[in-house]
PDB file of N, CA and C in Angstrom:
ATOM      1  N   UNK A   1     -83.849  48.564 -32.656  1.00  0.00           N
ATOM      2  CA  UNK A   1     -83.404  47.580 -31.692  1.00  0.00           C
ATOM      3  C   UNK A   1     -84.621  46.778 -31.232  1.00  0.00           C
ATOM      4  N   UNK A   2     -84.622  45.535 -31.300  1.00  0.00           N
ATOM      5  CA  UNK A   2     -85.812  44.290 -30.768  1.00  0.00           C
ATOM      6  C   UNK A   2     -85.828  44.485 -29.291  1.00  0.00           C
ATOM      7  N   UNK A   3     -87.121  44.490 -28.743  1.00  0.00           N
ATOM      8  CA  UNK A   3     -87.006  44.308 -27.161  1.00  0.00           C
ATOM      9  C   UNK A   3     -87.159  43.043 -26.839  1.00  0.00           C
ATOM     10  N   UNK A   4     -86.622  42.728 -25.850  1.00  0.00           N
ATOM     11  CA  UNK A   4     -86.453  41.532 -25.064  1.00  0.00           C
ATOM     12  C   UNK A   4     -88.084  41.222 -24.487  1.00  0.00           C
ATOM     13  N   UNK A   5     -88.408  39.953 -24.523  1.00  0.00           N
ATOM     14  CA  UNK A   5     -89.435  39.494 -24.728  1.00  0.00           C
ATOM     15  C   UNK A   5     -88.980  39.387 -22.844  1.00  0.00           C
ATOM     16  N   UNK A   6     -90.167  39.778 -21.820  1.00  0.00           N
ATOM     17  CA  UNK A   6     -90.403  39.522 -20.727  1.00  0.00           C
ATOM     18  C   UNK A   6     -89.318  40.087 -19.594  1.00  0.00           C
ATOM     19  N   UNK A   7     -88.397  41.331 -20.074  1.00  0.00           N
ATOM     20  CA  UNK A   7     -87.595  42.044 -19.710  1.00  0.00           C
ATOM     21  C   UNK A   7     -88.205  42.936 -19.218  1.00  0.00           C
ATOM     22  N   UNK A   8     -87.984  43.524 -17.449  1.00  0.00           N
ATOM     23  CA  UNK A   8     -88.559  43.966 -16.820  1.00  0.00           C
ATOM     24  C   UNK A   8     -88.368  45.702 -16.920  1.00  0.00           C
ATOM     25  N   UNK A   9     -88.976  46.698 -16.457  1.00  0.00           N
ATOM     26  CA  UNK A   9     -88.303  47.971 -16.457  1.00  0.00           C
ATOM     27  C   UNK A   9     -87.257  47.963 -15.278  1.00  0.00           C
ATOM     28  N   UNK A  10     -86.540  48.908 -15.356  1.00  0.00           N
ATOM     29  CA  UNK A  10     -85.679  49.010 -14.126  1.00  0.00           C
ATOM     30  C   UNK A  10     -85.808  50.501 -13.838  1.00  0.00           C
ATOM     31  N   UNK A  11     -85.765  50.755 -12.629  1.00  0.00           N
ATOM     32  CA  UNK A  11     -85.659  52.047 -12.243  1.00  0.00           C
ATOM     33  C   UNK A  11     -84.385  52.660 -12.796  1.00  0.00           C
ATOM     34  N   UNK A  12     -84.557  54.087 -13.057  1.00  0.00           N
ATOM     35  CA  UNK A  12     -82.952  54.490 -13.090  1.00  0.00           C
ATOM     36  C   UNK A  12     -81.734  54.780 -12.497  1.00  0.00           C
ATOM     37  N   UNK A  13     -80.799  54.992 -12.567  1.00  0.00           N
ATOM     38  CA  UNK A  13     -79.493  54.840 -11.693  1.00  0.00           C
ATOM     39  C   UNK A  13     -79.632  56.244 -10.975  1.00  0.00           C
ATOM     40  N   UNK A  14     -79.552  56.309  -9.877  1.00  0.00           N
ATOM     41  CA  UNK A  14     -79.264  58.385  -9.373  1.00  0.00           C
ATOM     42  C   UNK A  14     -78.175  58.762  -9.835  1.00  0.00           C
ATOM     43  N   UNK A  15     -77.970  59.828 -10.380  1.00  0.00           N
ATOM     44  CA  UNK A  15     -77.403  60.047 -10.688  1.00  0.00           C
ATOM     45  C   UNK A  15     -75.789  60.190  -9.458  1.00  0.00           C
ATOM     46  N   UNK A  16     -74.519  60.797 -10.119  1.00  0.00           N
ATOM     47  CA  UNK A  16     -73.461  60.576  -9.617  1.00  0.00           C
ATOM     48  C   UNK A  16     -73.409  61.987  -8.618  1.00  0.00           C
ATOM     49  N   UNK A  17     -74.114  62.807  -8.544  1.00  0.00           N
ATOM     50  CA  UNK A  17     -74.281  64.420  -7.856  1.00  0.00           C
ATOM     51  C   UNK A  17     -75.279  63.798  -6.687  1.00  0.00           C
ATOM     52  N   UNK A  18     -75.921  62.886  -6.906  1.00  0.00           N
ATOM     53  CA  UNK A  18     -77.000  62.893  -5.977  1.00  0.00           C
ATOM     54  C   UNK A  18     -76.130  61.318  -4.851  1.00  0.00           C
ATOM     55  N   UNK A  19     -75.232  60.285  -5.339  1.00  0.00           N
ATOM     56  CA  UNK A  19     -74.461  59.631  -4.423  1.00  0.00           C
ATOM     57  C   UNK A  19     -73.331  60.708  -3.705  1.00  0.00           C
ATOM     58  N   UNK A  20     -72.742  61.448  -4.333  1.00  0.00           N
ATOM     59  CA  UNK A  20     -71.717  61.818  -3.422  1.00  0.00           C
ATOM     60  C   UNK A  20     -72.323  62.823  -2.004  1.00  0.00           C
ATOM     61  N   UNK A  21     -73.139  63.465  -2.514  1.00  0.00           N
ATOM     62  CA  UNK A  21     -74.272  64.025  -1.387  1.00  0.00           C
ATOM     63  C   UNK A  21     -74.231  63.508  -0.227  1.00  0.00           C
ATOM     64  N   UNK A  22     -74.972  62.376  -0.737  1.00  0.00           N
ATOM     65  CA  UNK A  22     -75.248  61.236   0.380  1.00  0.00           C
ATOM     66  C   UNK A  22     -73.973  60.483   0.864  1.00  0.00           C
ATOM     67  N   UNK A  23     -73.216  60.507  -0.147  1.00  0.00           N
ATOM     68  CA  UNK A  23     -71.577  59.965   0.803  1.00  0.00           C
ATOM     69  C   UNK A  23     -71.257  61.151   1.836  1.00  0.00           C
ATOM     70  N   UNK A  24     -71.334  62.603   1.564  1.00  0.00           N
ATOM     71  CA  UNK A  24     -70.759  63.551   2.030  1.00  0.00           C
ATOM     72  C   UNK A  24     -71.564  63.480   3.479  1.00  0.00           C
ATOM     73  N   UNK A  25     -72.914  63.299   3.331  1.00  0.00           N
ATOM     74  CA  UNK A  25     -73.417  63.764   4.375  1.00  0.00           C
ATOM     75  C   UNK A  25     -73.572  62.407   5.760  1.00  0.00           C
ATOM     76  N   UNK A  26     -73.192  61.365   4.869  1.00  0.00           N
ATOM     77  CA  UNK A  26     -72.756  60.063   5.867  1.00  0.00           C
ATOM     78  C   UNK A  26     -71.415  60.639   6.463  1.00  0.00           C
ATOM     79  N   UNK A  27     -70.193  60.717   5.712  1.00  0.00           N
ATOM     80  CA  UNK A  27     -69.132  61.179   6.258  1.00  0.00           C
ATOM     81  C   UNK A  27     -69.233  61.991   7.070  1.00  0.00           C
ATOM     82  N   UNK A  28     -69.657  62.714   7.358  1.00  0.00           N
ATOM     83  CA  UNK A  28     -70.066  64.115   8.165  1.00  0.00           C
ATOM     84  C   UNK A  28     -70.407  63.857   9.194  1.00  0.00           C
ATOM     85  N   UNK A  29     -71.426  63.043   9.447  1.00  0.00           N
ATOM     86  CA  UNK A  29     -72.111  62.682  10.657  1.00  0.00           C
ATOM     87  C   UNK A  29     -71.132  61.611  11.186  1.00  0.00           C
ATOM     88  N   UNK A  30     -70.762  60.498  10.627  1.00  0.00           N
ATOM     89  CA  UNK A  30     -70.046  59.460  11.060  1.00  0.00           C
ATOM     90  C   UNK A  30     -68.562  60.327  11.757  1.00  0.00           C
ATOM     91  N   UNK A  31     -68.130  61.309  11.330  1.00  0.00           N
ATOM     92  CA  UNK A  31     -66.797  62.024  11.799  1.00  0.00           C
ATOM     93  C   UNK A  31     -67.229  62.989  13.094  1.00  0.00           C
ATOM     94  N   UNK A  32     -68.586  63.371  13.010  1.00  0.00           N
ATOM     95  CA  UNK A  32     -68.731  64.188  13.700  1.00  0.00           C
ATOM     96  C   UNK A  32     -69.527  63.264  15.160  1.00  0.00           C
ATOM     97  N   UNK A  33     -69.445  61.926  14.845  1.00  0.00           N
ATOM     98  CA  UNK A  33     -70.055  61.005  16.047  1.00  0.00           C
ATOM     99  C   UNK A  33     -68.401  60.234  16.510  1.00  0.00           C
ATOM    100  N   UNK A  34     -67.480  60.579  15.795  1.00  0.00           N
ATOM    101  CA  UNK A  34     -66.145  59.932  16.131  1.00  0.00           C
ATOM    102  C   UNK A  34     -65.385  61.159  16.961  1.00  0.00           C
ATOM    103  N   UNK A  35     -65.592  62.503  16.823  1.00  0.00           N
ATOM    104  CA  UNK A  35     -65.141  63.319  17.584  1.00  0.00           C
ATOM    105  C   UNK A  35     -66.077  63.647  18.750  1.00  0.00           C
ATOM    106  N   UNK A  36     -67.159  63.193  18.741  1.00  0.00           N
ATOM    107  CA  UNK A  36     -67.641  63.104  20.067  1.00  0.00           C
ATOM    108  C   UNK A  36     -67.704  62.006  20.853  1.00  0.00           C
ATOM    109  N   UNK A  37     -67.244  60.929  20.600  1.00  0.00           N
ATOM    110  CA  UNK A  37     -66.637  59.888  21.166  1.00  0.00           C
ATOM    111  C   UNK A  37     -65.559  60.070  21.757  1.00  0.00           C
ATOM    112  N   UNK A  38     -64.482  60.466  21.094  1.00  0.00           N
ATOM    113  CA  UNK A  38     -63.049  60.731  21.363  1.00  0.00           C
ATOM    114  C   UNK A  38     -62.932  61.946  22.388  1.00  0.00           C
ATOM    115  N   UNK A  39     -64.264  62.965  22.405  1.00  0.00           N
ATOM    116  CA  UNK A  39     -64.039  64.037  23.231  1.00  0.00           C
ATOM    117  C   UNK A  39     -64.944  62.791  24.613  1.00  0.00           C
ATOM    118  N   UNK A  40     -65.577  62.459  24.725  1.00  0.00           N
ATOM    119  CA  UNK A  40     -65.966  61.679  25.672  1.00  0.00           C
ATOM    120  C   UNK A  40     -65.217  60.788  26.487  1.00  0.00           C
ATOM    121  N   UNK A  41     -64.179  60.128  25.768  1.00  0.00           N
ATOM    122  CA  UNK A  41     -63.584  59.134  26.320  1.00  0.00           C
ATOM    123  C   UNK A  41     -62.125  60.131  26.966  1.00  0.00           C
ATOM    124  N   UNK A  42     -62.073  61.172  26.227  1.00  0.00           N
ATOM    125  CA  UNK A  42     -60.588  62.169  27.368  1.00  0.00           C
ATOM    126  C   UNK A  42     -61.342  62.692  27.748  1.00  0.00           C
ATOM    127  N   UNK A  43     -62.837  63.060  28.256  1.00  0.00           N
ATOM    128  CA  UNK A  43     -63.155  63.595  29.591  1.00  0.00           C
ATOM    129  C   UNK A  43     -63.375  62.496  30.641  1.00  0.00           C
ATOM    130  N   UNK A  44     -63.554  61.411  30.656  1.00  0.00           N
ATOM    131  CA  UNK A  44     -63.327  60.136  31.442  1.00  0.00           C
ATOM    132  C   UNK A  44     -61.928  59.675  31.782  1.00  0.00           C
ATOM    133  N   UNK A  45     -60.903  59.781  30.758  1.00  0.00           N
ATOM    134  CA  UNK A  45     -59.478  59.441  31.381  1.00  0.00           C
ATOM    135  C   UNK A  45     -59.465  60.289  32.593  1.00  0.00           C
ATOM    136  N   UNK A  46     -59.385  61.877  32.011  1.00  0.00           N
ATOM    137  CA  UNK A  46     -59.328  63.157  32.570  1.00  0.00           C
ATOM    138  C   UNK A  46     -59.798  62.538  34.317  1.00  0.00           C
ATOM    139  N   UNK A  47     -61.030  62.321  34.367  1.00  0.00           N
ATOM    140  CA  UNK A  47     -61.664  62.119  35.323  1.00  0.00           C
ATOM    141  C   UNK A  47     -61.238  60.887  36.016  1.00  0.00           C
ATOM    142  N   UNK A  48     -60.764  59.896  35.703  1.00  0.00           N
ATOM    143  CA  UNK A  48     -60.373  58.532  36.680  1.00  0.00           C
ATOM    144  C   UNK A  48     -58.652  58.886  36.840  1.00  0.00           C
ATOM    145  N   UNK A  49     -58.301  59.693  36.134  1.00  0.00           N
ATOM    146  CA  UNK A  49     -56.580  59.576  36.287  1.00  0.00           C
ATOM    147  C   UNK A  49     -56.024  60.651  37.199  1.00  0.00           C
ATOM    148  N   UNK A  50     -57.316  61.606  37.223  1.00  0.00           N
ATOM    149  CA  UNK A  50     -56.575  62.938  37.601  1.00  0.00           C
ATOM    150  C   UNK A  50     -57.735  63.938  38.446  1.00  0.00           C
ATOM    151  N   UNK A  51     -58.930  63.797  38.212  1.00  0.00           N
ATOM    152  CA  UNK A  51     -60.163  64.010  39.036  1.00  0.00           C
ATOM    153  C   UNK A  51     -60.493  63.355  40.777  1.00  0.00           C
ATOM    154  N   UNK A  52     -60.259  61.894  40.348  1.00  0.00           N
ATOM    155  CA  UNK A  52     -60.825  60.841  41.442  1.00  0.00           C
ATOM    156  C   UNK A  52     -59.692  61.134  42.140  1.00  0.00           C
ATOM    157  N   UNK A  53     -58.569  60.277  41.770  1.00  0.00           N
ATOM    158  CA  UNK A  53     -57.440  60.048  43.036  1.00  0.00           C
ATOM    159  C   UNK A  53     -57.425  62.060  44.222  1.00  0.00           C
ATOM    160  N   UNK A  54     -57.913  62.773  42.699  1.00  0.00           N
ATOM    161  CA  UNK A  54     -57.266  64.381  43.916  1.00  0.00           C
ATOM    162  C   UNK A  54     -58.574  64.181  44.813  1.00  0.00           C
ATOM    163  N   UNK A  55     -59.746  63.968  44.518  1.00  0.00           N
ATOM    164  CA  UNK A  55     -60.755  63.763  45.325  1.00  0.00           C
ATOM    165  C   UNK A  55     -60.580  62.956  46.565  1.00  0.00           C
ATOM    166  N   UNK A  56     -59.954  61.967  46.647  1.00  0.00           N
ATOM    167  CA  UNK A  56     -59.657  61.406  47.632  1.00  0.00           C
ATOM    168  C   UNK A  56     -57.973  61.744  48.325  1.00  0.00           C
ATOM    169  N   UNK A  57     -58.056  63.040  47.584  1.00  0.00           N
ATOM    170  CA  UNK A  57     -56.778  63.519  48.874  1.00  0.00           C
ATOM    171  C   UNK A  57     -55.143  62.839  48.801  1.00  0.00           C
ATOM    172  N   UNK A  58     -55.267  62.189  47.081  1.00  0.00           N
ATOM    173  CA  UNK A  58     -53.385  61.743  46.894  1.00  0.00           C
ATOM    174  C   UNK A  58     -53.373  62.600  45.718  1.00  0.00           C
ATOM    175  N   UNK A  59     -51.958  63.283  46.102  1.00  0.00           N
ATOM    176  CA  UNK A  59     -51.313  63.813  45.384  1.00  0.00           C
ATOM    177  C   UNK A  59     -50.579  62.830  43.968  1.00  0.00           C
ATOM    178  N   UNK A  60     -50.882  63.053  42.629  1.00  0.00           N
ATOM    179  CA  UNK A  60     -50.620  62.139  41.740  1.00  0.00           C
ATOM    180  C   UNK A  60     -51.402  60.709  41.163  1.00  0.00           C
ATOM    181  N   UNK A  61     -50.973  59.805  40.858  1.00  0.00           N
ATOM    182  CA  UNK A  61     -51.356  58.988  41.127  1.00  0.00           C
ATOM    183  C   UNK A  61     -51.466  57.512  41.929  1.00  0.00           C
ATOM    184  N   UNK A  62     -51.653  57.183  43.245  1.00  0.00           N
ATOM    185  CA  UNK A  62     -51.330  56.525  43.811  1.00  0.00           C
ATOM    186  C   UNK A  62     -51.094  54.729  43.411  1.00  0.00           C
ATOM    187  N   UNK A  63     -50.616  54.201  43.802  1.00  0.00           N
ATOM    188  CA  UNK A  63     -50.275  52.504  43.294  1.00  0.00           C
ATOM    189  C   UNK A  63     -51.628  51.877  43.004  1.00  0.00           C
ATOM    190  N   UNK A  64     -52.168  52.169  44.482  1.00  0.00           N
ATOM    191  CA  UNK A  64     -53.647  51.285  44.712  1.00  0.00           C
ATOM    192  C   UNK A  64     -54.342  51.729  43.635  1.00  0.00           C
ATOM    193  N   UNK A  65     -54.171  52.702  43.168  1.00  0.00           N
ATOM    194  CA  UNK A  65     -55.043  53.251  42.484  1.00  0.00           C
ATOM    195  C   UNK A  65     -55.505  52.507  41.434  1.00  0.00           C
ATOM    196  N   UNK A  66     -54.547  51.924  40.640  1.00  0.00           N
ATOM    197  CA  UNK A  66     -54.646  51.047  39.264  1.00  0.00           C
ATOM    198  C   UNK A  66     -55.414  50.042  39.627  1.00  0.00           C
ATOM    199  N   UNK A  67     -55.156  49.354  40.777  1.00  0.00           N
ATOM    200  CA  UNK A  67     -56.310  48.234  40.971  1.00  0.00           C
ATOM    201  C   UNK A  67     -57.604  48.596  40.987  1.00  0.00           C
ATOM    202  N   UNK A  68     -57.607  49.711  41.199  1.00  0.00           N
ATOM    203  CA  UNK A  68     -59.996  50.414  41.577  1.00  0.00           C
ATOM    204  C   UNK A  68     -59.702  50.411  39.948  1.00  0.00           C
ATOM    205  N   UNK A  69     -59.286  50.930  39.346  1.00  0.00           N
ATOM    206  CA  UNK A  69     -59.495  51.274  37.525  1.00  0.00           C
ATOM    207  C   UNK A  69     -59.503  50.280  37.119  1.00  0.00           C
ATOM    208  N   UNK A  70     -59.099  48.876  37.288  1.00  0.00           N
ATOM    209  CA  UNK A  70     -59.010  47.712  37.045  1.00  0.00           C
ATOM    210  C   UNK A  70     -60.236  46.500  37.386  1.00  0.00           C
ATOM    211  N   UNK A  71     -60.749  46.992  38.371  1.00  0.00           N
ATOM    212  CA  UNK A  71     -61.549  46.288  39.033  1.00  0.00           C
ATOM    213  C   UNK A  71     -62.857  47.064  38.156  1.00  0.00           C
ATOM    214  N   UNK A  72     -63.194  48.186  38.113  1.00  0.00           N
ATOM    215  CA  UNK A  72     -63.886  49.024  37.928  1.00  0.00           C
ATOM    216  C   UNK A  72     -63.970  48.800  36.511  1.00  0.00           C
ATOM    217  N   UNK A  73     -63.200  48.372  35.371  1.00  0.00           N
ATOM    218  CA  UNK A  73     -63.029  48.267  33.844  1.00  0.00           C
ATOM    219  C   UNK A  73     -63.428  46.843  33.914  1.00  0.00           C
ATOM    220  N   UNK A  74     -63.622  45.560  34.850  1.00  0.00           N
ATOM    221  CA  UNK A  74     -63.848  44.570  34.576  1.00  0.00           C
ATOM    222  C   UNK A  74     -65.477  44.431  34.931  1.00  0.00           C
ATOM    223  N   UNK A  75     -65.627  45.369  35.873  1.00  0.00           N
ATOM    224  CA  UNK A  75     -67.275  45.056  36.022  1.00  0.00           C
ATOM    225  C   UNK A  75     -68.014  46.263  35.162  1.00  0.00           C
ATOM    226  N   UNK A  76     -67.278  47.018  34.451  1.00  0.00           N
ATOM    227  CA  UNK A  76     -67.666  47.547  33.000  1.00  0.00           C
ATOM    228  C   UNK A  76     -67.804  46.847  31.814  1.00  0.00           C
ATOM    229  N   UNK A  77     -66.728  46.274  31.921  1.00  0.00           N
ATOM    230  CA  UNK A  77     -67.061  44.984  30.876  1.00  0.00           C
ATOM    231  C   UNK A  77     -67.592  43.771  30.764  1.00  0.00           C
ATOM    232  N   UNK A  78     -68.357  43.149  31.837  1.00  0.00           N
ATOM    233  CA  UNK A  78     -69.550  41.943  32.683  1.00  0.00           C
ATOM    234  C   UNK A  78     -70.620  42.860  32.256  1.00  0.00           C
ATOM    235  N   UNK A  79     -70.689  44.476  32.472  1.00  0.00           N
ATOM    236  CA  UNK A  79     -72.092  44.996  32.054  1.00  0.00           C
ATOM    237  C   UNK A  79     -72.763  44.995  30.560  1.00  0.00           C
ATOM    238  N   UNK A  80     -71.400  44.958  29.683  1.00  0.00           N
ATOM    239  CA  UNK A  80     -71.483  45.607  28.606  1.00  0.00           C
ATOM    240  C   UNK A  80     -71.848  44.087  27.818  1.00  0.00           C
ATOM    241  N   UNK A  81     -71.137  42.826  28.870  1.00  0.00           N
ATOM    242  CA  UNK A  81     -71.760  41.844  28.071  1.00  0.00           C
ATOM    243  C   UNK A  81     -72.569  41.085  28.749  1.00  0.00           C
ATOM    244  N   UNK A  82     -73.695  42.027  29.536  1.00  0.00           N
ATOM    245  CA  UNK A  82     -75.220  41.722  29.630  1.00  0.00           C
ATOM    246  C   UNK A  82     -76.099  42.122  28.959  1.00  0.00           C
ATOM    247  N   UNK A  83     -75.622  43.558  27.664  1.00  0.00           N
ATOM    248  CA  UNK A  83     -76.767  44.545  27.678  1.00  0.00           C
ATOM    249  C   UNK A  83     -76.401  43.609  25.883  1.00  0.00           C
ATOM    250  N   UNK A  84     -78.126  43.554  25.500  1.00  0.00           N
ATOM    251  CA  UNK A  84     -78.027  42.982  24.004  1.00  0.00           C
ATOM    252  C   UNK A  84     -76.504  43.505  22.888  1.00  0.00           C
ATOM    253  N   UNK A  85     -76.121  42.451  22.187  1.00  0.00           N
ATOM    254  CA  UNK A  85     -75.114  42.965  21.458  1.00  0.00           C
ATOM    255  C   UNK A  85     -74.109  42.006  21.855  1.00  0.00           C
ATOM    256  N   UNK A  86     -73.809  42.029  23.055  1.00  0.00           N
ATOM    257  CA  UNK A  86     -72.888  41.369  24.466  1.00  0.00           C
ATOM    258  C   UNK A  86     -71.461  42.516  23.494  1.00  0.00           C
ATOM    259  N   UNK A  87     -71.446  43.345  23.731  1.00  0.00           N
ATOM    260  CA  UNK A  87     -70.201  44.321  23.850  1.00  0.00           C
ATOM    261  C   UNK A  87     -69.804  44.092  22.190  1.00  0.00           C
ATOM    262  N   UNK A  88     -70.349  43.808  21.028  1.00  0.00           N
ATOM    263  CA  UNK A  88     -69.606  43.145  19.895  1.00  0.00           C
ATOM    264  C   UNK A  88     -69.280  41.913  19.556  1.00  0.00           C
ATOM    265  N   UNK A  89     -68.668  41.638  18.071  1.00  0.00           N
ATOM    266  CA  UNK A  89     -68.506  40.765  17.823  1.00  0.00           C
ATOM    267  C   UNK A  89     -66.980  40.092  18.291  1.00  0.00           C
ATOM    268  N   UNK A  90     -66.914  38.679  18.602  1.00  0.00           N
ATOM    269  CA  UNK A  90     -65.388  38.119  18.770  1.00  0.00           C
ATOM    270  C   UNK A  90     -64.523  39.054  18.003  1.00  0.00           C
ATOM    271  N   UNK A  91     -63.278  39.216  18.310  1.00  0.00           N
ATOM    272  CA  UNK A  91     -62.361  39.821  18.014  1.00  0.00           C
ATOM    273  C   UNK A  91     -61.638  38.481  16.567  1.00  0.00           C
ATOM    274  N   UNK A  92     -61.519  37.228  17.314  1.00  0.00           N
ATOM    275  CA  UNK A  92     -61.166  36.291  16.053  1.00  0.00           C
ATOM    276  C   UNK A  92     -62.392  36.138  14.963  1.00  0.00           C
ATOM    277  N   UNK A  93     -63.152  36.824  14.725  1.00  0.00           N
ATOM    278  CA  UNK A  93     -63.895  36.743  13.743  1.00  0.00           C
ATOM    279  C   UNK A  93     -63.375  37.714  12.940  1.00  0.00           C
ATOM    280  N   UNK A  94     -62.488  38.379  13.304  1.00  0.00           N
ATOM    281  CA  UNK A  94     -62.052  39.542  11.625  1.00  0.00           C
ATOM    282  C   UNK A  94     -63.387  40.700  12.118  1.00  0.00           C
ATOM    283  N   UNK A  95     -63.701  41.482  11.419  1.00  0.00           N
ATOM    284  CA  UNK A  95     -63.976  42.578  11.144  1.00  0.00           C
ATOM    285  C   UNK A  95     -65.404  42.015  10.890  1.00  0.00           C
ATOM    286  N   UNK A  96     -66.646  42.666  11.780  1.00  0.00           N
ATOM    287  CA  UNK A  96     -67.677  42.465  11.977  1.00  0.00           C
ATOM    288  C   UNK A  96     -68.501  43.632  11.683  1.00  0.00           C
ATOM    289  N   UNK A  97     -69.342  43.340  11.025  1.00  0.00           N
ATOM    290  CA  UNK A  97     -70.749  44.470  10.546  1.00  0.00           C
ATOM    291  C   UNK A  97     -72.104  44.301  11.303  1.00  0.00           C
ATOM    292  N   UNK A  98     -72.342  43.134  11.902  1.00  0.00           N
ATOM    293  CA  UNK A  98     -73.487  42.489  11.975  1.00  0.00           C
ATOM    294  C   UNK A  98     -74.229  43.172  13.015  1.00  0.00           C
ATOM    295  N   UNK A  99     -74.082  44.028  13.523  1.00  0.00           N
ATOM    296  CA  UNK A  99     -74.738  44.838  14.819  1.00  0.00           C
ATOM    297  C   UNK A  99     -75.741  45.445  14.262  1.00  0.00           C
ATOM    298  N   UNK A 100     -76.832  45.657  14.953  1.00  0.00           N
ATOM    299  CA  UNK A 100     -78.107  46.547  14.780  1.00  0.00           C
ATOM    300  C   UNK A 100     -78.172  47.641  15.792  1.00  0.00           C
ATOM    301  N   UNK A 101     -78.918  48.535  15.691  1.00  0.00           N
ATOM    302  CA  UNK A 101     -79.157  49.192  16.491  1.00  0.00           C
ATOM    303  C   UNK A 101     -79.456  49.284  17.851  1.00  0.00           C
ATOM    304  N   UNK A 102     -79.953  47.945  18.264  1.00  0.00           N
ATOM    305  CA  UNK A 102     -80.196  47.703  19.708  1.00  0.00           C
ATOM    306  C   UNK A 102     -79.137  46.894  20.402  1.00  0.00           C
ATOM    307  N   UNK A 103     -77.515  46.624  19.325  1.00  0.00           N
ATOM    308  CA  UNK A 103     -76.652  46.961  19.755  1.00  0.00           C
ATOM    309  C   UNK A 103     -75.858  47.730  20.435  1.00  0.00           C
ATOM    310  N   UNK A 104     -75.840  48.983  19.390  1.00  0.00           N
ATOM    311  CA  UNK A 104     -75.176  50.064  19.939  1.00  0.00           C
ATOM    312  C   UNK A 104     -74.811  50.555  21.070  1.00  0.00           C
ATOM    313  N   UNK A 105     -75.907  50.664  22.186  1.00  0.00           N
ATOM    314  CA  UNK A 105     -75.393  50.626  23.553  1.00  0.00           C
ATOM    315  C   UNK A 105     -74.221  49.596  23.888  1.00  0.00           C
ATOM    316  N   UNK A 106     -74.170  47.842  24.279  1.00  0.00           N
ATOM    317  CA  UNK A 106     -73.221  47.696  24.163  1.00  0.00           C
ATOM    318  C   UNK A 106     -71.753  47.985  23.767  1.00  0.00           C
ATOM    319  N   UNK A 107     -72.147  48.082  22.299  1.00  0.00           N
ATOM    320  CA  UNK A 107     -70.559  48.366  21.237  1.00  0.00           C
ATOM    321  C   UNK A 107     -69.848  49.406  22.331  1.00  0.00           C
ATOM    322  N   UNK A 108     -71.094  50.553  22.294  1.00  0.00           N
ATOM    323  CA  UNK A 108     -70.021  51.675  22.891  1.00  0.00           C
ATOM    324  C   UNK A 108     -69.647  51.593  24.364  1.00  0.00           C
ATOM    325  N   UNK A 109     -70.299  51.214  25.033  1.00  0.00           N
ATOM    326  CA  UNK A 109     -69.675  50.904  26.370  1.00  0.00           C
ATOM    327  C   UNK A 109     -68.540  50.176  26.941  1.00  0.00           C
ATOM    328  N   UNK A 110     -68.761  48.876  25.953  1.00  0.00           N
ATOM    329  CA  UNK A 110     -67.586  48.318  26.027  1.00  0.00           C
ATOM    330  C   UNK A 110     -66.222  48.872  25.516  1.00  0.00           C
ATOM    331  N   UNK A 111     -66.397  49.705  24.143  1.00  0.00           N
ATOM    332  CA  UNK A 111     -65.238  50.456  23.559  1.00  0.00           C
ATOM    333  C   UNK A 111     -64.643  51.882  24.373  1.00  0.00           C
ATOM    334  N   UNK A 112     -65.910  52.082  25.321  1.00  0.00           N
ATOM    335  CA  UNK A 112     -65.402  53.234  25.822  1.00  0.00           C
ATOM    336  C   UNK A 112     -64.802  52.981  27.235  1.00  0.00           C
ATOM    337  N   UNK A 113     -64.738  51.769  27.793  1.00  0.00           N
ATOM    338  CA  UNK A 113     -64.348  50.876  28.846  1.00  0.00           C
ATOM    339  C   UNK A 113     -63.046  50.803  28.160  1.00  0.00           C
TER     340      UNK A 113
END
């Protein structure tokens, strides 16, 4: 076989044992940062739905109540789009990747708001 005149080397491909690894062990972490999210955000319902109001002495949940959670979720979300990121990307932009790491605070605050 003739070699190609000015054809570069290429590294070789990893093999197919050594990607799924690395898929496995992305999956892993990414599932295991989604169940600690999800355990985070029902110890916060837990706590504004059923913690606070008994703290202040009403049985259940009172009417007024929805307005402090309301008021309280909007100046959660003014914070989340001060801190770099501004809480994510537009929602009419479709499905966004573009975040870096000094995102992240945002993303999650706002998602966990």
């Amino acid at each position: 076989m003739a070699e190609v005149k000015g054809a570069q080397a290429t590294a070789p491909a990893p093999s197919v044992g050594v990607i799924l690894l690395l898929a496995a062990v992305i999956g892993v972490g990414a599932g295991a940062a989604v169940v600690a999210f999800l355990a985070v955000e029902h110890r916060v319902a837990h706590l504004v739905w059923e913690t606070l109001p008994e703290t202040f002495g009403a049985t259940g949940v009172p009417n007024w109540w929805v307005y402090v959670v309301l008021i309280l979720g909007a100046v959660g979300v003014w914070a989340a789009l001060k801190l770099p990121g501004r809480g994510g990307h537009r929602p009419l932009d479709g499905l966004g990747f573009e975040i870096g790491p000094s995102e992240n605070g945002s993303v999650a605050l706002a998602s966990l708001i």
